[in-house]
N, C-alpha and C. Protein backbone atom coordinates (compact mmCIF):
# COMPACT_ATOMS: atom_id res chain seq x y z
N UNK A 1 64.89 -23.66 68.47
CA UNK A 1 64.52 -24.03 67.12
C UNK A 1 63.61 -25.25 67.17
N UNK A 2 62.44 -25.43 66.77
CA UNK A 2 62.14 -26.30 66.55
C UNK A 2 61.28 -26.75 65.38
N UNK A 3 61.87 -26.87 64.25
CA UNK A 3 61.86 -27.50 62.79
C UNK A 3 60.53 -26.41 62.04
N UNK A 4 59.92 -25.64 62.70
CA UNK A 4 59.03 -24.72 62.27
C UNK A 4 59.62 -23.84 60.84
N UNK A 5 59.11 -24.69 59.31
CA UNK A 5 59.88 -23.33 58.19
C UNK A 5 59.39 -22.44 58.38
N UNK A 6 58.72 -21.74 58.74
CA UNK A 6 59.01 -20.34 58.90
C UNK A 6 59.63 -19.60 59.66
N UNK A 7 59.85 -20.41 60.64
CA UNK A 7 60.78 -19.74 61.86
C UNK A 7 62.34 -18.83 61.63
N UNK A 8 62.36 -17.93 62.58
CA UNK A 8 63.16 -16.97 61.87
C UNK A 8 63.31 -16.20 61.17
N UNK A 9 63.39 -14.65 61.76
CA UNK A 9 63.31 -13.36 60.67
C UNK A 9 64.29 -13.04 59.81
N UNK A 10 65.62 -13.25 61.35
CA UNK A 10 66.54 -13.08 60.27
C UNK A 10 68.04 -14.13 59.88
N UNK A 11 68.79 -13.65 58.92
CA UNK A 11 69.60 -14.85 58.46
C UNK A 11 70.34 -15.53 59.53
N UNK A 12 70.16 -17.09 58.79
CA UNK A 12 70.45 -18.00 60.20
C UNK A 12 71.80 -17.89 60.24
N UNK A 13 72.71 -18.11 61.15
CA UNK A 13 73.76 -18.43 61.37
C UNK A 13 74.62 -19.97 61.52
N UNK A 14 75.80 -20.15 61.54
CA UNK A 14 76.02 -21.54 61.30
C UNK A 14 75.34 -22.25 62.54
N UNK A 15 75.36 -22.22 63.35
CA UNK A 15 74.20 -22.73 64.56
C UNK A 15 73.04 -23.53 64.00
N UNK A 16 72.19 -22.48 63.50
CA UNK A 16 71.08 -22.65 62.72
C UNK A 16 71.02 -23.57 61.89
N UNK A 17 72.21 -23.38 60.63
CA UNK A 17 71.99 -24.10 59.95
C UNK A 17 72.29 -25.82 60.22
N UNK A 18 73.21 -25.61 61.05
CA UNK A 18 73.81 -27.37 61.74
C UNK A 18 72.72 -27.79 62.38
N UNK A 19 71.97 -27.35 63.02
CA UNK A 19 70.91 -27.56 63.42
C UNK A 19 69.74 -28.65 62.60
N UNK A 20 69.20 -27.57 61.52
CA UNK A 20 68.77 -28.31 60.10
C UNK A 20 68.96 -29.51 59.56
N UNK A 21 70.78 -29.66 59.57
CA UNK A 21 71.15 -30.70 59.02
C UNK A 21 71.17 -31.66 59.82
N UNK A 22 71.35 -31.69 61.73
CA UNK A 22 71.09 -32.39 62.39
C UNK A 22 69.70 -33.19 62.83
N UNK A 23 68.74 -32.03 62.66
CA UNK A 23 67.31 -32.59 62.89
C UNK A 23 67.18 -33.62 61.13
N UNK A 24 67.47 -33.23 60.10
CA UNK A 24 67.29 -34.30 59.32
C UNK A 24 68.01 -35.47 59.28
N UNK A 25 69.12 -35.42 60.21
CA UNK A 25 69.59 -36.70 60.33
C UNK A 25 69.41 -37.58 61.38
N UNK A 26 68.56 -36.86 62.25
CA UNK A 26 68.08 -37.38 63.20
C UNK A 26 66.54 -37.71 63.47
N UNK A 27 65.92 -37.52 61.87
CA UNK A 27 64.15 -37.73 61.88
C UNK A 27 63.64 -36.61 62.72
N UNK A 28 64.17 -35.48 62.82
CA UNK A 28 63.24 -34.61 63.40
C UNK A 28 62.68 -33.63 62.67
N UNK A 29 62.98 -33.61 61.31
CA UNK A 29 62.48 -32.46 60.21
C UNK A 29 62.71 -33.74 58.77
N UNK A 30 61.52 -33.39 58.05
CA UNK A 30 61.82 -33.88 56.74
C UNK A 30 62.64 -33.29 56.26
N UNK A 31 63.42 -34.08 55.32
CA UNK A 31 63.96 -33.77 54.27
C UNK A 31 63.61 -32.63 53.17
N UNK A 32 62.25 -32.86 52.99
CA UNK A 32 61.43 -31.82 51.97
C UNK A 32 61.27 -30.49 52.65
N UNK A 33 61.15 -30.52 54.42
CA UNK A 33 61.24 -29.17 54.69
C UNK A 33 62.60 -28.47 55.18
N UNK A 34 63.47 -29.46 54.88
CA UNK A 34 65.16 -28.43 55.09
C UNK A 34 65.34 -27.98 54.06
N UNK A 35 64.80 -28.96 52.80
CA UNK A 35 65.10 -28.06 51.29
C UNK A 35 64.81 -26.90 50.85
N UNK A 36 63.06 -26.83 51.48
CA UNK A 36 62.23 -25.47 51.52
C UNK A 36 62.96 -24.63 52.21
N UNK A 37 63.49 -24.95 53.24
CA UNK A 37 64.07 -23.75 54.37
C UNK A 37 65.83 -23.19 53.36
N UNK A 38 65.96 -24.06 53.18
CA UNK A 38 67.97 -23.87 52.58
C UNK A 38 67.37 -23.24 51.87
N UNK A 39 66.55 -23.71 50.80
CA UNK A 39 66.19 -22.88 49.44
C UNK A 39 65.42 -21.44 49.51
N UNK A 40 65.11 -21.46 50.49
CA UNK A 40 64.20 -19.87 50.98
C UNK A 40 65.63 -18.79 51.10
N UNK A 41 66.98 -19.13 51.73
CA UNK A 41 67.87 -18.35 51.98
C UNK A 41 68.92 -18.04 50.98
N UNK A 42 69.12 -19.44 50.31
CA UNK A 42 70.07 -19.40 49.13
C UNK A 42 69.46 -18.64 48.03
N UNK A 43 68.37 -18.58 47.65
CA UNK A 43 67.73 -17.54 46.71
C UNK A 43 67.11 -16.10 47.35
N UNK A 44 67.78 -15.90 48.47
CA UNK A 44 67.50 -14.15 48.47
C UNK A 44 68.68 -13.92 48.37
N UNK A 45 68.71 -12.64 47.37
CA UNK A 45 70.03 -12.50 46.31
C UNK A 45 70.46 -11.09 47.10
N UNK A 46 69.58 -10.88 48.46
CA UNK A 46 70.72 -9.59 49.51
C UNK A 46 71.31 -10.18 50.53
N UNK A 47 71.43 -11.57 50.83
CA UNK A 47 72.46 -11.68 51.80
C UNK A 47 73.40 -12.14 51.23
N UNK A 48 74.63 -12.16 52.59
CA UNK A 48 76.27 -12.50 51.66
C UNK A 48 76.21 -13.68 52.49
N UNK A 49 76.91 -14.65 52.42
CA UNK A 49 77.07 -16.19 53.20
C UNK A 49 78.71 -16.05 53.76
N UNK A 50 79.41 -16.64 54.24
CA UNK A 50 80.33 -17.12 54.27
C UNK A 50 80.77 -18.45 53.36
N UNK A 51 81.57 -19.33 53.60
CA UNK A 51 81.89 -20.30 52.50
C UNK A 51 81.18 -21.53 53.19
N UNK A 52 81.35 -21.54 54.73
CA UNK A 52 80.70 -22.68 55.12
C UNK A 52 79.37 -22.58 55.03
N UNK A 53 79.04 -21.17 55.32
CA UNK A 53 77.10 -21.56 55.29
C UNK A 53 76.72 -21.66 53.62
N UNK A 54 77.53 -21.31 52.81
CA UNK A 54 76.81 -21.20 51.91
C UNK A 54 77.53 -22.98 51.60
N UNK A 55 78.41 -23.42 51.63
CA UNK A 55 78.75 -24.84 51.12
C UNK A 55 77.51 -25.58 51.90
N UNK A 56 77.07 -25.47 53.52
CA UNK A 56 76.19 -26.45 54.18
C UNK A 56 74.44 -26.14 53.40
N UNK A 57 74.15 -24.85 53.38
CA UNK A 57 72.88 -24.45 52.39
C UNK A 57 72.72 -25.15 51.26
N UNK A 58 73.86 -24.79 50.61
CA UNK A 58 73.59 -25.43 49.25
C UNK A 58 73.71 -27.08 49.15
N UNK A 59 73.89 -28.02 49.81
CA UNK A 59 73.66 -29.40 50.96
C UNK A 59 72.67 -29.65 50.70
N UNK A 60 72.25 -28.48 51.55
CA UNK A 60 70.57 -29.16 52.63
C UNK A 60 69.49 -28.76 51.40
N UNK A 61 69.76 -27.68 50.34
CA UNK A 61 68.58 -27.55 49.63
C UNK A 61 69.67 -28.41 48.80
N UNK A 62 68.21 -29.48 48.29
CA UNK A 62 68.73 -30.67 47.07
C UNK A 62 68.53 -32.08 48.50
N UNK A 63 68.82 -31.44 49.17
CA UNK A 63 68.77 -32.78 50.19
C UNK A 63 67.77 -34.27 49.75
N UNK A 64 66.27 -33.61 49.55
CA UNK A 64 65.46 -34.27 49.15
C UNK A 64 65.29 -34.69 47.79
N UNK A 65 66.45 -34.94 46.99
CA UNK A 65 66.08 -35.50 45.50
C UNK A 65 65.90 -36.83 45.77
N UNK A 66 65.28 -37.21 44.84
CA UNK A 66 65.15 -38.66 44.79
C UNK A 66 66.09 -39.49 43.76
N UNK A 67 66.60 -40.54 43.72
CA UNK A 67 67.32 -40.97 43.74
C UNK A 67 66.94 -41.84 41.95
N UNK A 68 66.00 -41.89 41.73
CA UNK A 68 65.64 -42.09 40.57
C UNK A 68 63.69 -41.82 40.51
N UNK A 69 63.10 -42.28 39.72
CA UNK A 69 61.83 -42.08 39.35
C UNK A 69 61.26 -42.34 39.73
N UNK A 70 61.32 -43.45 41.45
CA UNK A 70 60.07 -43.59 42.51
C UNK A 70 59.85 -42.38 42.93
N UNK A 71 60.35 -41.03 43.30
CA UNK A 71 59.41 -39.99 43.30
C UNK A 71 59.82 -39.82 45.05
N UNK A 72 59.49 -38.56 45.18
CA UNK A 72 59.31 -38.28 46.99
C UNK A 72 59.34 -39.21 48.04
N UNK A 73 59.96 -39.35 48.56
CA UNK A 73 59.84 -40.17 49.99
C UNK A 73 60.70 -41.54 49.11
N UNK A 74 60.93 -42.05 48.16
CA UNK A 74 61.48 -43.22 47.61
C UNK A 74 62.82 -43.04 47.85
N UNK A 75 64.08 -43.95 47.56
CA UNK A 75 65.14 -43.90 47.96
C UNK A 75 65.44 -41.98 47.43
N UNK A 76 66.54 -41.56 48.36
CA UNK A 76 66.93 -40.62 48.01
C UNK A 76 68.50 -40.56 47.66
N UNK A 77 68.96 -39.49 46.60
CA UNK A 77 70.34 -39.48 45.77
C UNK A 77 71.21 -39.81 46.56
N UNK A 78 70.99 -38.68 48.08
CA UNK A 78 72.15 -38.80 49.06
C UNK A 78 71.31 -39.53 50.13
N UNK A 79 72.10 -40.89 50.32
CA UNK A 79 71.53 -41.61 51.81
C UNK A 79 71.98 -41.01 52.77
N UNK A 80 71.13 -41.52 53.66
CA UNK A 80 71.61 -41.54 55.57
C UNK A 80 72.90 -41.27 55.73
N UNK A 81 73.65 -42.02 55.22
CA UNK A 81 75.15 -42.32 55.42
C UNK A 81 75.78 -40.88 54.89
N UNK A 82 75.42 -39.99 53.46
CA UNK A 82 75.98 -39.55 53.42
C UNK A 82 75.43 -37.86 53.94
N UNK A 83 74.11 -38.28 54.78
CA UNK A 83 73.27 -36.84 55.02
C UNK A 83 74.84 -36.54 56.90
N UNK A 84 75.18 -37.86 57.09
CA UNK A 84 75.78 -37.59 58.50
C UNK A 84 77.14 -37.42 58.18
N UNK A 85 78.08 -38.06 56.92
CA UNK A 85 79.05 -37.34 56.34
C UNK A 85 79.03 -36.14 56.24
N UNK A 86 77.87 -35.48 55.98
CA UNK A 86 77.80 -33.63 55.54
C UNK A 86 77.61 -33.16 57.05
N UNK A 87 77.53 -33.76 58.01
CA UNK A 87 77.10 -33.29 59.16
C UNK A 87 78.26 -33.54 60.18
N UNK A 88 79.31 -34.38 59.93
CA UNK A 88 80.32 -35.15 60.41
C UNK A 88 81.49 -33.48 59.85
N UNK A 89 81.21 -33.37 58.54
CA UNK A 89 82.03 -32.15 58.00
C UNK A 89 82.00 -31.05 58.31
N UNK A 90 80.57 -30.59 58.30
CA UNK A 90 80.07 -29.50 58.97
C UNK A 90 80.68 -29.29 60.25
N UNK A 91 80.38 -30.17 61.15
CA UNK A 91 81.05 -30.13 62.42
C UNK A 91 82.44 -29.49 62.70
N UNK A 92 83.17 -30.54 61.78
CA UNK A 92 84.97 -30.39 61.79
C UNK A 92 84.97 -29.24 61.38
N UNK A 93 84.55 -28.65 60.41
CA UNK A 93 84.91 -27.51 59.95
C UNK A 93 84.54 -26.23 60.82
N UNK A 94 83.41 -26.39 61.54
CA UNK A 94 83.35 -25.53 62.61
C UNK A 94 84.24 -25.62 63.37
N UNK A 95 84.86 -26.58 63.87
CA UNK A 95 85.28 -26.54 64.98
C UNK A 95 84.81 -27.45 66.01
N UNK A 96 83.84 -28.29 65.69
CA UNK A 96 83.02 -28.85 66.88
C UNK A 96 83.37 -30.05 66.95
């Protein structure tokens, strides 16, 4: 994987998606392009999710709101702190 949105034909698996949430917490993918990517999967209305991919999807798209009216790249809703909480969860709940 490497942070490419288009990458991938078909639906990601939890792998995949921890992945996502790891490269954005680790500066290796914007924010704005995990949203594009979550949001590309959560709105095709033929796949089924499980509870975790669809709880970590629905996460990562929204990831990039901003936090008030400075706009893109300005503070964002969910900080650092809580992008590695969702990633800290993700984990446990896998198993990892």
């Amino acid at each position: 994987m490497n942070g490419d949105v288009a990458e991938g034909a078909g639906q990601p698996d939890p792998e995949e998606i921890e992945w996502w949430f790891a490269a954005v917490a680790d500066g290796r993918v914007s924010r704005d392009a995990a949203d594009r990517w979550a949001g590309r999967w959560l709105h095709d209305d033929e796949l089924r999710w499980d509870e975790l991919s669809l709880w970590a999807l629905d996460r990562l798209h929204g990831i990039d709101l901003p936090a008030g009216p400075a706009g893109p790249g300005g503070p964002y809703l969910h900080d650092e702190a809580q992008v590695r909480e969702w990633l800290a969860e993700l984990r446990r709940r896998r198993g990892r």
